[in-house]
C-alpha atoms as a PDB file:
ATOM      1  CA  UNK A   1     -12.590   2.458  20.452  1.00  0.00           C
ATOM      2  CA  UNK A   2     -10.858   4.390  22.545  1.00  0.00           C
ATOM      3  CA  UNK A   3      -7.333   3.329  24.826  1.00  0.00           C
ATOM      4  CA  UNK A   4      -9.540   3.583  28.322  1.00  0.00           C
ATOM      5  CA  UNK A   5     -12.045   1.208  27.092  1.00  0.00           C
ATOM      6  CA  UNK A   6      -9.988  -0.800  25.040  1.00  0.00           C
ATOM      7  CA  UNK A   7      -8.037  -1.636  28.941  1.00  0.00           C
ATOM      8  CA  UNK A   8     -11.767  -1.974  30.544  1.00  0.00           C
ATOM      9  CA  UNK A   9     -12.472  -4.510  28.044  1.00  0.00           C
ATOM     10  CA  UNK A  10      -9.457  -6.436  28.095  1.00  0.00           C
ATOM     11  CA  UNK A  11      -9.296  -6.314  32.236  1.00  0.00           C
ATOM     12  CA  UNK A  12     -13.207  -7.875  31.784  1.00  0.00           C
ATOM     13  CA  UNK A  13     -11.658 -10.392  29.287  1.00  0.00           C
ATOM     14  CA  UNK A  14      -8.967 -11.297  31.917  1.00  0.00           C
ATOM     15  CA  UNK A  15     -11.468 -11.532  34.985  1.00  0.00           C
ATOM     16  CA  UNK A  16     -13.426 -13.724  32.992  1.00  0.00           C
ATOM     17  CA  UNK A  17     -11.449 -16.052  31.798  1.00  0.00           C
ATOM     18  CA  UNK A  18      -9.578 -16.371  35.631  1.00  0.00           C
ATOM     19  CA  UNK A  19     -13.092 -16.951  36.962  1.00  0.00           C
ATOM     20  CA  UNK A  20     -13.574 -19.822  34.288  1.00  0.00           C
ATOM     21  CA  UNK A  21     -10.279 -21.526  35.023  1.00  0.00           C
ATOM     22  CA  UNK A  22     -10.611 -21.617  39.253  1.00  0.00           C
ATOM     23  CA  UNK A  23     -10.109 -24.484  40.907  1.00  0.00           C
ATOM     24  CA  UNK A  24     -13.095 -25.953  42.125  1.00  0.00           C
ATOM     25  CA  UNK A  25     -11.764 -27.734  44.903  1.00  0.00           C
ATOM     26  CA  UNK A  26     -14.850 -29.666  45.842  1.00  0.00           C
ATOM     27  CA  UNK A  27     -17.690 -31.644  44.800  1.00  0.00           C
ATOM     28  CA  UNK A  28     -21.170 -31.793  47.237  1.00  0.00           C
ATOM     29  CA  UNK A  29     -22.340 -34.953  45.966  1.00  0.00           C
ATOM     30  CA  UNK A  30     -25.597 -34.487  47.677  1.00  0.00           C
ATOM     31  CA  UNK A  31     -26.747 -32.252  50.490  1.00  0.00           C
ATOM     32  CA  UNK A  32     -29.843 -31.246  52.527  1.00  0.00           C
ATOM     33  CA  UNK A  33     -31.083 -27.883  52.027  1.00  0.00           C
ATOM     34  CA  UNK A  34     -29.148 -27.031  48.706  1.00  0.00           C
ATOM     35  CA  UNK A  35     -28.754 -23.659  50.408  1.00  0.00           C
ATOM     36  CA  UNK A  36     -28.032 -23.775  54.091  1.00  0.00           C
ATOM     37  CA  UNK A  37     -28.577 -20.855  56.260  1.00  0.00           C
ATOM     38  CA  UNK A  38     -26.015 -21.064  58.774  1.00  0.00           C
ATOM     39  CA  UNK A  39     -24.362 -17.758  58.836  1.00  0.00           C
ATOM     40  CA  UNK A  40     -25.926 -16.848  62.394  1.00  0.00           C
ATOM     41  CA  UNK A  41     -24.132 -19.171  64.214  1.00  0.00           C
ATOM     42  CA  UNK A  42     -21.586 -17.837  66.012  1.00  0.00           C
ATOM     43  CA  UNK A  43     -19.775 -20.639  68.338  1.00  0.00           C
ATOM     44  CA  UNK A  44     -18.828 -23.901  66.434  1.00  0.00           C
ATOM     45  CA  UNK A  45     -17.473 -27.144  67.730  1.00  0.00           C
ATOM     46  CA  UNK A  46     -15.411 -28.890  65.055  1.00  0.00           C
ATOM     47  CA  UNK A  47     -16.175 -33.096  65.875  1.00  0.00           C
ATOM     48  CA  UNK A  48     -13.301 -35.481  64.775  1.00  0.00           C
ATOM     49  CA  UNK A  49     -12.804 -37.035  61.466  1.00  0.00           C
ATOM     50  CA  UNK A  50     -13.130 -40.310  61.771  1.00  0.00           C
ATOM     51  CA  UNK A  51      -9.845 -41.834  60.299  1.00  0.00           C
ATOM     52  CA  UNK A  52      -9.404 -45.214  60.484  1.00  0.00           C
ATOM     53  CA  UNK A  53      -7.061 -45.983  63.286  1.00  0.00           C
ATOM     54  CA  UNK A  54      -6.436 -49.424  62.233  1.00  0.00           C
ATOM     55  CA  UNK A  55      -5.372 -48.001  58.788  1.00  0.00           C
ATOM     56  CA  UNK A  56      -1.730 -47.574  59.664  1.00  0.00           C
ATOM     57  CA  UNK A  57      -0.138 -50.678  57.703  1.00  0.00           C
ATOM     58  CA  UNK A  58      -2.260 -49.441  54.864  1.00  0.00           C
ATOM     59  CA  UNK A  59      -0.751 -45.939  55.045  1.00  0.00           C
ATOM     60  CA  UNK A  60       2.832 -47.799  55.153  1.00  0.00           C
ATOM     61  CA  UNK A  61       3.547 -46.031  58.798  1.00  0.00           C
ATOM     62  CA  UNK A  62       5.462 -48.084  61.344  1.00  0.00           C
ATOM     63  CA  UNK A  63       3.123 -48.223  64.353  1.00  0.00           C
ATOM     64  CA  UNK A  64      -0.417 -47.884  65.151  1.00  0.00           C
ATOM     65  CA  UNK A  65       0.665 -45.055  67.966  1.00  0.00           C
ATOM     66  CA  UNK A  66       2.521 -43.181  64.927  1.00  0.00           C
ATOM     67  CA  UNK A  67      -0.908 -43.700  62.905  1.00  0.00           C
ATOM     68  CA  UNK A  68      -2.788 -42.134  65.495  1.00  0.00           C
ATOM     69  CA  UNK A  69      -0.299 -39.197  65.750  1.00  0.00           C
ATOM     70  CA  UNK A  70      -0.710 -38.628  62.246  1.00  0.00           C
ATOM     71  CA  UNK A  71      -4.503 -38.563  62.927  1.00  0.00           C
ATOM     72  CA  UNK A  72      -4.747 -35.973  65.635  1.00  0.00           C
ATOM     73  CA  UNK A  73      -2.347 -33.444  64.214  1.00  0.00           C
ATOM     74  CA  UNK A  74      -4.012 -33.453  61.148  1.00  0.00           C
ATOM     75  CA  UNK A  75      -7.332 -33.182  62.995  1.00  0.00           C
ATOM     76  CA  UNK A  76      -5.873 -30.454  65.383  1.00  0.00           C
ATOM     77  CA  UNK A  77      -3.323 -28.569  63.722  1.00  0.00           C
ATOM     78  CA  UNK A  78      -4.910 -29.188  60.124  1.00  0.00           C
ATOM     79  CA  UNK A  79      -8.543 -28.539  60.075  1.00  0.00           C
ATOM     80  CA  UNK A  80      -9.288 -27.117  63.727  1.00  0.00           C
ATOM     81  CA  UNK A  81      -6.199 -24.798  63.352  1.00  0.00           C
ATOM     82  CA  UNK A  82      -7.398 -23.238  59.836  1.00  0.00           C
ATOM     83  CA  UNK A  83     -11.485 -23.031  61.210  1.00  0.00           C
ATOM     84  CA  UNK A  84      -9.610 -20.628  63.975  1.00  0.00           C
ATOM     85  CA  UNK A  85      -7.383 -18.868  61.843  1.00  0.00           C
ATOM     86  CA  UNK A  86     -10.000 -18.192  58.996  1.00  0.00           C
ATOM     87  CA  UNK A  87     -12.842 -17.807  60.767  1.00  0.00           C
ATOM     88  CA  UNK A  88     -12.077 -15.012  63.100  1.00  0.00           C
ATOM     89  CA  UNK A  89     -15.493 -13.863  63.738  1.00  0.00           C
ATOM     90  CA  UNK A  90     -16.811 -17.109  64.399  1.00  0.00           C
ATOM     91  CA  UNK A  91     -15.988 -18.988  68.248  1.00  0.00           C
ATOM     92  CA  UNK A  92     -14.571 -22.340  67.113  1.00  0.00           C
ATOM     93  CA  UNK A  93     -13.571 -24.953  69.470  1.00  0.00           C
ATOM     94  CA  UNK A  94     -13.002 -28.985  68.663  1.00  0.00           C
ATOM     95  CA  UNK A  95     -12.484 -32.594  69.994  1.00  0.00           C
ATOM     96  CA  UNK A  96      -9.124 -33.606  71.403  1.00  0.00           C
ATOM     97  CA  UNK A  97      -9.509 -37.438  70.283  1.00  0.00           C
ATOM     98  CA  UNK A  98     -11.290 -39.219  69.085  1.00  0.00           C
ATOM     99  CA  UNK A  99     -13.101 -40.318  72.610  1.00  0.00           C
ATOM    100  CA  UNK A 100     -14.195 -36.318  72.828  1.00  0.00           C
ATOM    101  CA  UNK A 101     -17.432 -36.562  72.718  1.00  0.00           C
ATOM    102  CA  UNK A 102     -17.916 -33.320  74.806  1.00  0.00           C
ATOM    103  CA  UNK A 103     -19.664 -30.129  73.207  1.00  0.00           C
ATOM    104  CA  UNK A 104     -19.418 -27.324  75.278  1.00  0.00           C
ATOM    105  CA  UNK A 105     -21.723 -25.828  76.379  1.00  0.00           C
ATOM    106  CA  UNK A 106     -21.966 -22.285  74.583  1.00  0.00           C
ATOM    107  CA  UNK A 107     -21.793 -24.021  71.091  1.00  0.00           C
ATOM    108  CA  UNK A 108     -24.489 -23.496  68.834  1.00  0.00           C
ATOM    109  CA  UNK A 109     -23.299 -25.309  65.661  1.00  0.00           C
ATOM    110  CA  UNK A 110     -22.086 -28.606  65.806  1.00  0.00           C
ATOM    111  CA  UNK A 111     -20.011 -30.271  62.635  1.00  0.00           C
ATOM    112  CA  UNK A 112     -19.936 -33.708  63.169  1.00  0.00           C
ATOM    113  CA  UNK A 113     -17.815 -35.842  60.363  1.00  0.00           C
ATOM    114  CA  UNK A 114     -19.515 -38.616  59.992  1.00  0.00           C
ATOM    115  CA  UNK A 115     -16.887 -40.376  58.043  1.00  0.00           C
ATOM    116  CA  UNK A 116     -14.163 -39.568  55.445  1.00  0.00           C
ATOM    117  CA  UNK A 117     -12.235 -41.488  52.783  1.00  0.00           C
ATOM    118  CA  UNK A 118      -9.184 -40.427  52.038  1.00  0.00           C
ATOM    119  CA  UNK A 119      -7.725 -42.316  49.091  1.00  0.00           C
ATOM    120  CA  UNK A 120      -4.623 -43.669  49.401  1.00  0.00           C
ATOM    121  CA  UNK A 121      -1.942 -40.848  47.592  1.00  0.00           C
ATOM    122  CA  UNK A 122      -4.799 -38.516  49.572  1.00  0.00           C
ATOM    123  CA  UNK A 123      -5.066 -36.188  46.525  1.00  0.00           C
ATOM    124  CA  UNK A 124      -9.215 -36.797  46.955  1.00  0.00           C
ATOM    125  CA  UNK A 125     -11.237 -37.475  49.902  1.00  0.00           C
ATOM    126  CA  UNK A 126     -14.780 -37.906  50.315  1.00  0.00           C
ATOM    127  CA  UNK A 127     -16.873 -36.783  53.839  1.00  0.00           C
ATOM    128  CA  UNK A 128     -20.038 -36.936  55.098  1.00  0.00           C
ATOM    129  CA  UNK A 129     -20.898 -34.354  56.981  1.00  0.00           C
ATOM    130  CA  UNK A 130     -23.708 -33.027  59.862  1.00  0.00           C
ATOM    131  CA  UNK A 131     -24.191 -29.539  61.027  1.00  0.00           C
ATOM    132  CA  UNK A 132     -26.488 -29.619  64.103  1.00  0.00           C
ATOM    133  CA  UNK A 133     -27.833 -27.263  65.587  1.00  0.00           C
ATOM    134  CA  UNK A 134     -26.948 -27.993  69.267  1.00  0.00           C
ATOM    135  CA  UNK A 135     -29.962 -25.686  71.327  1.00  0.00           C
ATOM    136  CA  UNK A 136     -32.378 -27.492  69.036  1.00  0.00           C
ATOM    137  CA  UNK A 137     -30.162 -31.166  68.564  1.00  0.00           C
ATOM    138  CA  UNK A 138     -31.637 -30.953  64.958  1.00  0.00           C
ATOM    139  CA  UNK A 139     -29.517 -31.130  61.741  1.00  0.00           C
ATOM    140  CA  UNK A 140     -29.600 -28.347  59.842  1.00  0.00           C
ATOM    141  CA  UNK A 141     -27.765 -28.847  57.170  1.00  0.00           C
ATOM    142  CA  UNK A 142     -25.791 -32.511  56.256  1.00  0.00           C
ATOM    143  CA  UNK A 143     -23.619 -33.082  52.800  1.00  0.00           C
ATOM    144  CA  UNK A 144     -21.359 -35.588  51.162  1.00  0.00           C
ATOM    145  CA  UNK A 145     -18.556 -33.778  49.565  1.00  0.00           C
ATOM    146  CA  UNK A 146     -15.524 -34.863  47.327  1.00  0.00           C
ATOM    147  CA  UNK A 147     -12.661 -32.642  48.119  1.00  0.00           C
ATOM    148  CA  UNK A 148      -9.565 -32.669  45.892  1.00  0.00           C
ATOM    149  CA  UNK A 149      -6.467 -31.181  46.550  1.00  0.00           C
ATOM    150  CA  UNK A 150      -5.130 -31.297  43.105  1.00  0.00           C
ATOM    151  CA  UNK A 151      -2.099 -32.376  45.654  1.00  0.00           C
ATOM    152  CA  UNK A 152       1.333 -33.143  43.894  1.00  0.00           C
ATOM    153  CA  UNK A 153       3.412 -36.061  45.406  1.00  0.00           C
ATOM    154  CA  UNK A 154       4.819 -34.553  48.005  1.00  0.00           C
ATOM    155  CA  UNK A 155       4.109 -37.718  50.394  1.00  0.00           C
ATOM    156  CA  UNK A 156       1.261 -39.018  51.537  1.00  0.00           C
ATOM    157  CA  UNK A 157       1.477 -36.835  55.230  1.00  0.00           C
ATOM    158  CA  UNK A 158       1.767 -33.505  53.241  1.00  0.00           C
ATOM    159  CA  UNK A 159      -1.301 -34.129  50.947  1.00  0.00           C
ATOM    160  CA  UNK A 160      -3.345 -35.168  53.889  1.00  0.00           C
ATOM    161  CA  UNK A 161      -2.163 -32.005  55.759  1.00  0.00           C
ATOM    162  CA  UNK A 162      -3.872 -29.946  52.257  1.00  0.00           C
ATOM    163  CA  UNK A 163      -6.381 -32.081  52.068  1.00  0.00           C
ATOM    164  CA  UNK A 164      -7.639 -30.677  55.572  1.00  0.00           C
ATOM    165  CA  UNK A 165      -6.763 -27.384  54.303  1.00  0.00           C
ATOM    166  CA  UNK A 166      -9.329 -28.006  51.833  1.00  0.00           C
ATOM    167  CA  UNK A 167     -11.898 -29.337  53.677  1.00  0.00           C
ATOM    168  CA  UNK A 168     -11.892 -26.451  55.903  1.00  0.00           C
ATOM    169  CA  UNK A 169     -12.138 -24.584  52.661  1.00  0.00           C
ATOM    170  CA  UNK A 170     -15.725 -26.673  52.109  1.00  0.00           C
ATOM    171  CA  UNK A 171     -16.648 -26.061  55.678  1.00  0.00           C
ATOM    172  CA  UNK A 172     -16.046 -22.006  55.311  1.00  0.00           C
ATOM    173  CA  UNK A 173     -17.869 -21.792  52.461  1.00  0.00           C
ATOM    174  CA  UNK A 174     -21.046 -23.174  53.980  1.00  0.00           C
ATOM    175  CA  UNK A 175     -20.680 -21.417  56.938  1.00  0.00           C
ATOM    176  CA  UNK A 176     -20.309 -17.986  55.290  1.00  0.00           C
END
């Protein structure tokens, strides 16, 4: 065997073994299609995850109001921040509370979280998730998904923070 294929086959070696060792950073538990078509829709209006406001003695913070805080910049600066960044040819707007209810009017997918576990180091969380078509108000697509971070203990706020990261990661890859 000659040097050129001798690199070929060692640089298919490497590529395989990389793909066999990726980090699969989520689970769908169970979803509805298997394969969604939602690639056409262009304008998509993030709901809000439904954290537990009451959870903030269980989450060791020192007020309800800090609690909520927590909630809404992980909801807007976590997972509606990375949807805009990484989805640049996609229209994506989102709730400002959890009270927004509002879908505006040009939407035509809606992701509505219809509730998420985050466990308690937030390494793992588990969602259930609907994407509705809004011109039709029919679900197109729903799944229940364990995300995990593989997170490191960098504090509870931090993993939640990747933890969004990654369920935007989930999101993206059913929307593309």
């Amino acid at each position: 065997m000659n040097m050129k294929c001798k690199i070929v086959v060692a640089i298919l070696i490497l590529v395989a073994l990389s793909a066999c060792s990726a980090k699969r950073f989520y689970n769908i538990q169970n979803s509805e299609p298997q394969k969604p078509e939602l690639q056409k829709y262009h304008y998509i209006h993030l709901g809000w995850l439904p954290i537990n406001e009451d959870d903030w003695q269980k989450y060791e913070y020192g007020s309800k109001k800090e609690w909520i805080e927590v909630i809404r910049n992980l909801n807007v600066y976590g997972l509606q921040k990375s949807a805009i960044t990484y989805l640049t040819k996609r229209n994506i707007t989102g709730a400002l509370s959890a009270d927004d209810k509002a879908i505006p009017p040009q939407a035509e997918l809606f992701i509505r979280f219809n509730s998420i576990k985050i466990e308690n180091r937030a390494t793992t969380g588990i969602i259930e998730v609907d994407f509705i078509d809004v011109k039709n108000n029919a679900i197109v697509y729903k799944a229940t998904a364990e995300i995990d971070t593989k997170a490191y203990p960098y504090g509870f706020e931090n993993n939640c923070k990747e933890l969004m990261y990654y369920i935007f990661n989930f999101l993206y890859y059913q929307l593309t």
